[in-house]
N, C-alpha and C. Protein backbone atom coordinates (compact mmCIF):
# COMPACT_ATOMS: atom_id res chain seq x y z
N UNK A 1 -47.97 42.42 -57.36
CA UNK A 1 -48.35 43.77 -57.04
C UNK A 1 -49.87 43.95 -57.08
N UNK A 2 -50.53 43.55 -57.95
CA UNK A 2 -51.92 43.28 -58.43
C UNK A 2 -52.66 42.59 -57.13
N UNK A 3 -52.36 41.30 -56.24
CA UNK A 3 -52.77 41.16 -55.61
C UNK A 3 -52.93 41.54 -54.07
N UNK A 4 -51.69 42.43 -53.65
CA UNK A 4 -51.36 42.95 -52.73
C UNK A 4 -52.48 44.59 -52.91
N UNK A 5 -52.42 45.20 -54.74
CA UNK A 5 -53.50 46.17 -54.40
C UNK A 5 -55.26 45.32 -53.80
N UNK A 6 -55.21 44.67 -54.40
CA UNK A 6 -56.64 43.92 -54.19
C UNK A 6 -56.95 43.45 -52.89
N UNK A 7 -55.88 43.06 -52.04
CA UNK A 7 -55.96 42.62 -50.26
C UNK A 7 -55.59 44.27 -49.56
N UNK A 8 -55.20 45.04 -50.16
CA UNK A 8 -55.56 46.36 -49.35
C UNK A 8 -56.80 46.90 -49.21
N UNK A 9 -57.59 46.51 -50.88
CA UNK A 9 -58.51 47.43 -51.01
C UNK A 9 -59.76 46.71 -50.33
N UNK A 10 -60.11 44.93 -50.14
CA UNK A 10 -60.82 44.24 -49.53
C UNK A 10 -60.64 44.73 -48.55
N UNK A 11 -59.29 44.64 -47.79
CA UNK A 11 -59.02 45.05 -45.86
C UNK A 11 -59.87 46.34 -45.72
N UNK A 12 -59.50 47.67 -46.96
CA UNK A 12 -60.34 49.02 -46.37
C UNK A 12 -61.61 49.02 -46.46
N UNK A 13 -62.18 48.16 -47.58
CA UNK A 13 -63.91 47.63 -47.58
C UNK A 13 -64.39 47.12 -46.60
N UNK A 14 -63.30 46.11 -46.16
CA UNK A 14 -64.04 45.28 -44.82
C UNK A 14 -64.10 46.29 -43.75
N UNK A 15 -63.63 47.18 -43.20
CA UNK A 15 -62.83 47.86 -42.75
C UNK A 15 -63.99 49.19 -42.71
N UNK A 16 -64.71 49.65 -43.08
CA UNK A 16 -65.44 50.43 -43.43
C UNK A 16 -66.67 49.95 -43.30
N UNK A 17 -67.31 48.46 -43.61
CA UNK A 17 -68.43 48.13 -43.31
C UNK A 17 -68.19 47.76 -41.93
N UNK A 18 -67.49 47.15 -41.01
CA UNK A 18 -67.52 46.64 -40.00
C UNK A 18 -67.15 47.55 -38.96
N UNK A 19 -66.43 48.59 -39.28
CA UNK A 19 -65.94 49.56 -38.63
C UNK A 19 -65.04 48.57 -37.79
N UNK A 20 -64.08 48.56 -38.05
CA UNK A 20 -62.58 47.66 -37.52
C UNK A 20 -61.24 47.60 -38.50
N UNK A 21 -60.25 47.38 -37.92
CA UNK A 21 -59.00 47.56 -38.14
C UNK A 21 -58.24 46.23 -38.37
N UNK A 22 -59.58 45.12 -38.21
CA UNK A 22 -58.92 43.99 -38.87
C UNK A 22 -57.88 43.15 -37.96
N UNK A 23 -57.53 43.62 -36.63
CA UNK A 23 -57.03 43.28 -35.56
C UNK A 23 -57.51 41.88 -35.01
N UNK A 24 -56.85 41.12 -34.28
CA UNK A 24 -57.64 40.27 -33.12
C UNK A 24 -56.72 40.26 -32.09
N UNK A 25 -57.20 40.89 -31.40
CA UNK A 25 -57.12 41.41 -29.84
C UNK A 25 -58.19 40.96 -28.56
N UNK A 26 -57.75 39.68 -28.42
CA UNK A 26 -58.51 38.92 -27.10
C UNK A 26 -58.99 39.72 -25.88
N UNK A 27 -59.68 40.60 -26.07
CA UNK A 27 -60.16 41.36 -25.05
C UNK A 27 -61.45 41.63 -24.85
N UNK A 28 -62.02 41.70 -23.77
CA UNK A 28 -63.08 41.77 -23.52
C UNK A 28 -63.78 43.10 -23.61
N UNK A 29 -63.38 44.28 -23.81
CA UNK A 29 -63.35 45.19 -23.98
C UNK A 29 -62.74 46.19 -25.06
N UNK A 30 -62.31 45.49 -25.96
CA UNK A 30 -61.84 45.47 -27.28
C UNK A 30 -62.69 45.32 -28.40
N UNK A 31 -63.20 46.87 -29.15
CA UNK A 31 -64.45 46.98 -30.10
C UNK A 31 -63.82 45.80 -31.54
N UNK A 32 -62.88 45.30 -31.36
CA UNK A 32 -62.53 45.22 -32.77
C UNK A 32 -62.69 42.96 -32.50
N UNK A 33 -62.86 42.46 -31.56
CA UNK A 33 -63.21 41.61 -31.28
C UNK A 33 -64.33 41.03 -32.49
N UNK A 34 -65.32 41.57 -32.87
CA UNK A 34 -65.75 41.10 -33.65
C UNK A 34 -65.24 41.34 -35.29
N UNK A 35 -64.08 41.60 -35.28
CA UNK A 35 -63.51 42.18 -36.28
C UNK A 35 -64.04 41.11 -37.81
N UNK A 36 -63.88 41.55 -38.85
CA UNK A 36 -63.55 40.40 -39.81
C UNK A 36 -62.50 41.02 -40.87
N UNK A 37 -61.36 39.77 -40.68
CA UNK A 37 -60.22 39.79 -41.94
C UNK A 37 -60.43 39.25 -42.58
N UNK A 38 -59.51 39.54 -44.13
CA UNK A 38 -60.16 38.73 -45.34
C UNK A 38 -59.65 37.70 -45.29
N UNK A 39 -59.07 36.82 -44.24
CA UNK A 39 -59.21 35.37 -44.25
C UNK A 39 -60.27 34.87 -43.32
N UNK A 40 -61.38 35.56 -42.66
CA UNK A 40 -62.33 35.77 -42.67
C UNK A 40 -63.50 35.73 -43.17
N UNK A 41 -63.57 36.76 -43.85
CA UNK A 41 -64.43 36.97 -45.18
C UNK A 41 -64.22 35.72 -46.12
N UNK A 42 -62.95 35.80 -46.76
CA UNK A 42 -62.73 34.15 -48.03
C UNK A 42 -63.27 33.30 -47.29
N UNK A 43 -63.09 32.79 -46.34
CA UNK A 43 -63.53 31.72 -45.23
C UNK A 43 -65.11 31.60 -45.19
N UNK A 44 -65.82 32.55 -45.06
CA UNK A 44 -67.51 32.83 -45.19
C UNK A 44 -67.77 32.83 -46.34
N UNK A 45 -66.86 32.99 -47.27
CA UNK A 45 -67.43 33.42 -48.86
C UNK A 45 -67.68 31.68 -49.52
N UNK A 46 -66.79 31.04 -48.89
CA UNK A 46 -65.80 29.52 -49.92
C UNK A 46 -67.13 28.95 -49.26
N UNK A 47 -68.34 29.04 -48.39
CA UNK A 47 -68.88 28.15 -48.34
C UNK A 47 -70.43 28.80 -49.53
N UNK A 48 -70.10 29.61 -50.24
CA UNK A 48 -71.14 29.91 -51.54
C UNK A 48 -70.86 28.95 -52.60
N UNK A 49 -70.82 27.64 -52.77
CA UNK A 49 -70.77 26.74 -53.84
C UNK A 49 -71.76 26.18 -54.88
N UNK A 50 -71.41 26.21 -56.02
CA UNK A 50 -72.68 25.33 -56.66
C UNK A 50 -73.04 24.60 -56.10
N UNK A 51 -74.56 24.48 -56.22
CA UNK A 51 -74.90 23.21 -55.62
C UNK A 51 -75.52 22.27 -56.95
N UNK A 52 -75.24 20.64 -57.37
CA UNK A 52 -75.53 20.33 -58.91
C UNK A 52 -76.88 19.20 -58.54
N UNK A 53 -77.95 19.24 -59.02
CA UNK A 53 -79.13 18.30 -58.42
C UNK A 53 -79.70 17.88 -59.81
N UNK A 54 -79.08 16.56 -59.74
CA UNK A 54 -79.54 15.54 -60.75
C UNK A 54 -81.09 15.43 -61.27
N UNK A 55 -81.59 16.11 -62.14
CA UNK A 55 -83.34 15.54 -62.46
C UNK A 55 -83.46 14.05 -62.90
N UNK A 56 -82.49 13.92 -64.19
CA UNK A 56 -82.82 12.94 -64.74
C UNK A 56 -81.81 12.73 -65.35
N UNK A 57 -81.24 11.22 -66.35
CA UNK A 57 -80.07 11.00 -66.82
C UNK A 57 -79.31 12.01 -67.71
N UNK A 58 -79.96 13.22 -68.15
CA UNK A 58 -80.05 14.31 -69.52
C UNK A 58 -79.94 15.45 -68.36
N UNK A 59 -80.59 15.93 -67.31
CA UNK A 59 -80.93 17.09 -67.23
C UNK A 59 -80.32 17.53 -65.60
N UNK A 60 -79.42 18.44 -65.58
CA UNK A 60 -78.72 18.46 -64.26
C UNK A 60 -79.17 19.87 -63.75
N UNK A 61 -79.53 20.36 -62.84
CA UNK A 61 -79.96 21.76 -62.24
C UNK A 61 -78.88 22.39 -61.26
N UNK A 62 -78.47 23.34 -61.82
CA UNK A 62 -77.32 24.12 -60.90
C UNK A 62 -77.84 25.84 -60.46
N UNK A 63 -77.46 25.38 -58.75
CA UNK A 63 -77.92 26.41 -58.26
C UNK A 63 -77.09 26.86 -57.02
N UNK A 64 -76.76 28.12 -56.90
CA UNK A 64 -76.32 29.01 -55.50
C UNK A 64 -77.11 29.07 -54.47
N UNK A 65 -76.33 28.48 -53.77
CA UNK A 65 -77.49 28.81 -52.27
C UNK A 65 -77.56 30.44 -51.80
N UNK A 66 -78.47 30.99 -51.17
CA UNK A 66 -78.68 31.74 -50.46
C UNK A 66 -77.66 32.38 -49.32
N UNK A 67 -77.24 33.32 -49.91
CA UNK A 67 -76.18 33.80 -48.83
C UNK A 67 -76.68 34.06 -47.06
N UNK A 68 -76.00 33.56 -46.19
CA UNK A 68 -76.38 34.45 -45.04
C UNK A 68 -76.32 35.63 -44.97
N UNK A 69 -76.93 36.15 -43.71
CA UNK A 69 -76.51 37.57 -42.95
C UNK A 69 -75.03 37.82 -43.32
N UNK A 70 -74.49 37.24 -42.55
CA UNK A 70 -72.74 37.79 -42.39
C UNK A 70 -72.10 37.69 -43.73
N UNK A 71 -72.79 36.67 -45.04
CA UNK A 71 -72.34 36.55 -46.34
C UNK A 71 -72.73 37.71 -46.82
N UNK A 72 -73.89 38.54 -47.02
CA UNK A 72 -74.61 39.46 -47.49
C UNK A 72 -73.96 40.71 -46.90
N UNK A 73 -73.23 40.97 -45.93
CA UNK A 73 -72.76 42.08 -45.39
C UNK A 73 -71.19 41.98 -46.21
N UNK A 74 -71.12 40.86 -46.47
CA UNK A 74 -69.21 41.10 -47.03
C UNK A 74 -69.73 41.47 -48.13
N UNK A 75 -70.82 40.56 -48.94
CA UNK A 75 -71.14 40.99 -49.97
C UNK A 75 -71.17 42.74 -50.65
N UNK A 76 -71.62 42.96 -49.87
CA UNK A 76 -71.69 44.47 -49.72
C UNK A 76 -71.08 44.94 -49.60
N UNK A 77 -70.40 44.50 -48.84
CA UNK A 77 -68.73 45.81 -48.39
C UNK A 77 -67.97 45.90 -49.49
N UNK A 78 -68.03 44.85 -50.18
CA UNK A 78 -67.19 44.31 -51.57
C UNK A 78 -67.75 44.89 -52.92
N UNK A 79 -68.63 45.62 -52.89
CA UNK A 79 -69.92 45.69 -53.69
C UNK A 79 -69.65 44.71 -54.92
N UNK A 80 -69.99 43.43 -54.43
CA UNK A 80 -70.08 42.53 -55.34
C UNK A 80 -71.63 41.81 -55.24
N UNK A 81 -72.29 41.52 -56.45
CA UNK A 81 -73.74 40.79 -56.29
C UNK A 81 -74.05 39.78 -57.07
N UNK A 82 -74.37 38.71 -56.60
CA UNK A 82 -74.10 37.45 -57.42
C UNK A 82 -75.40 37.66 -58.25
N UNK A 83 -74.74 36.19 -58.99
CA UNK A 83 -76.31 36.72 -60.33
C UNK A 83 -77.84 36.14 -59.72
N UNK A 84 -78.20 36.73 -60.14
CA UNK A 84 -79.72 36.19 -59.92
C UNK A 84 -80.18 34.83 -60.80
N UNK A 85 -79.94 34.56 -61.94
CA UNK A 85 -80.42 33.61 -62.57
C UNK A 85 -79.12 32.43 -62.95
């Protein structure tokens, strides 16, 4: 039940930033063509991974890459903000 509220409430976020209905409708004339669903969105999100960069045998540096454009807009719709440090 828990996750079914949580994929409604992503769909009306996405849904609100993108202005779309989450549809894909092959049309050329169809506003919702650029739509994004949240297998969509997860899909753009799953490529935000640690990244782990070896200094030295002791000392390992872990870091988030830089979201894109289209990452930074789900970001938002979601109002979720990764950490800074």
């Amino acid at each position: 039940m828990l996750a079914l509220k949580l994929q409604r409430e992503v769909e009306r976020r996405l849904a609100a930033e993108f202005d779309t209905t989450g549809a894909r409708v092959e049309s050329a004339f169809d506003k919702d063509r650029y739509a994004v669903t949240v297998p969509d969105a997860m899909a753009s999100l799953s490529r935000l991974t640690l990244l782990n960069y070896e200094v030295s045998d002791k000392v390992t540096v872990t870091k988030l890459p830089t979201p894109d454009a289209q990452q930074e807009r789900i970001l938002k719709a979601l109002k979720v903000s990764l950490p800074s440090k």
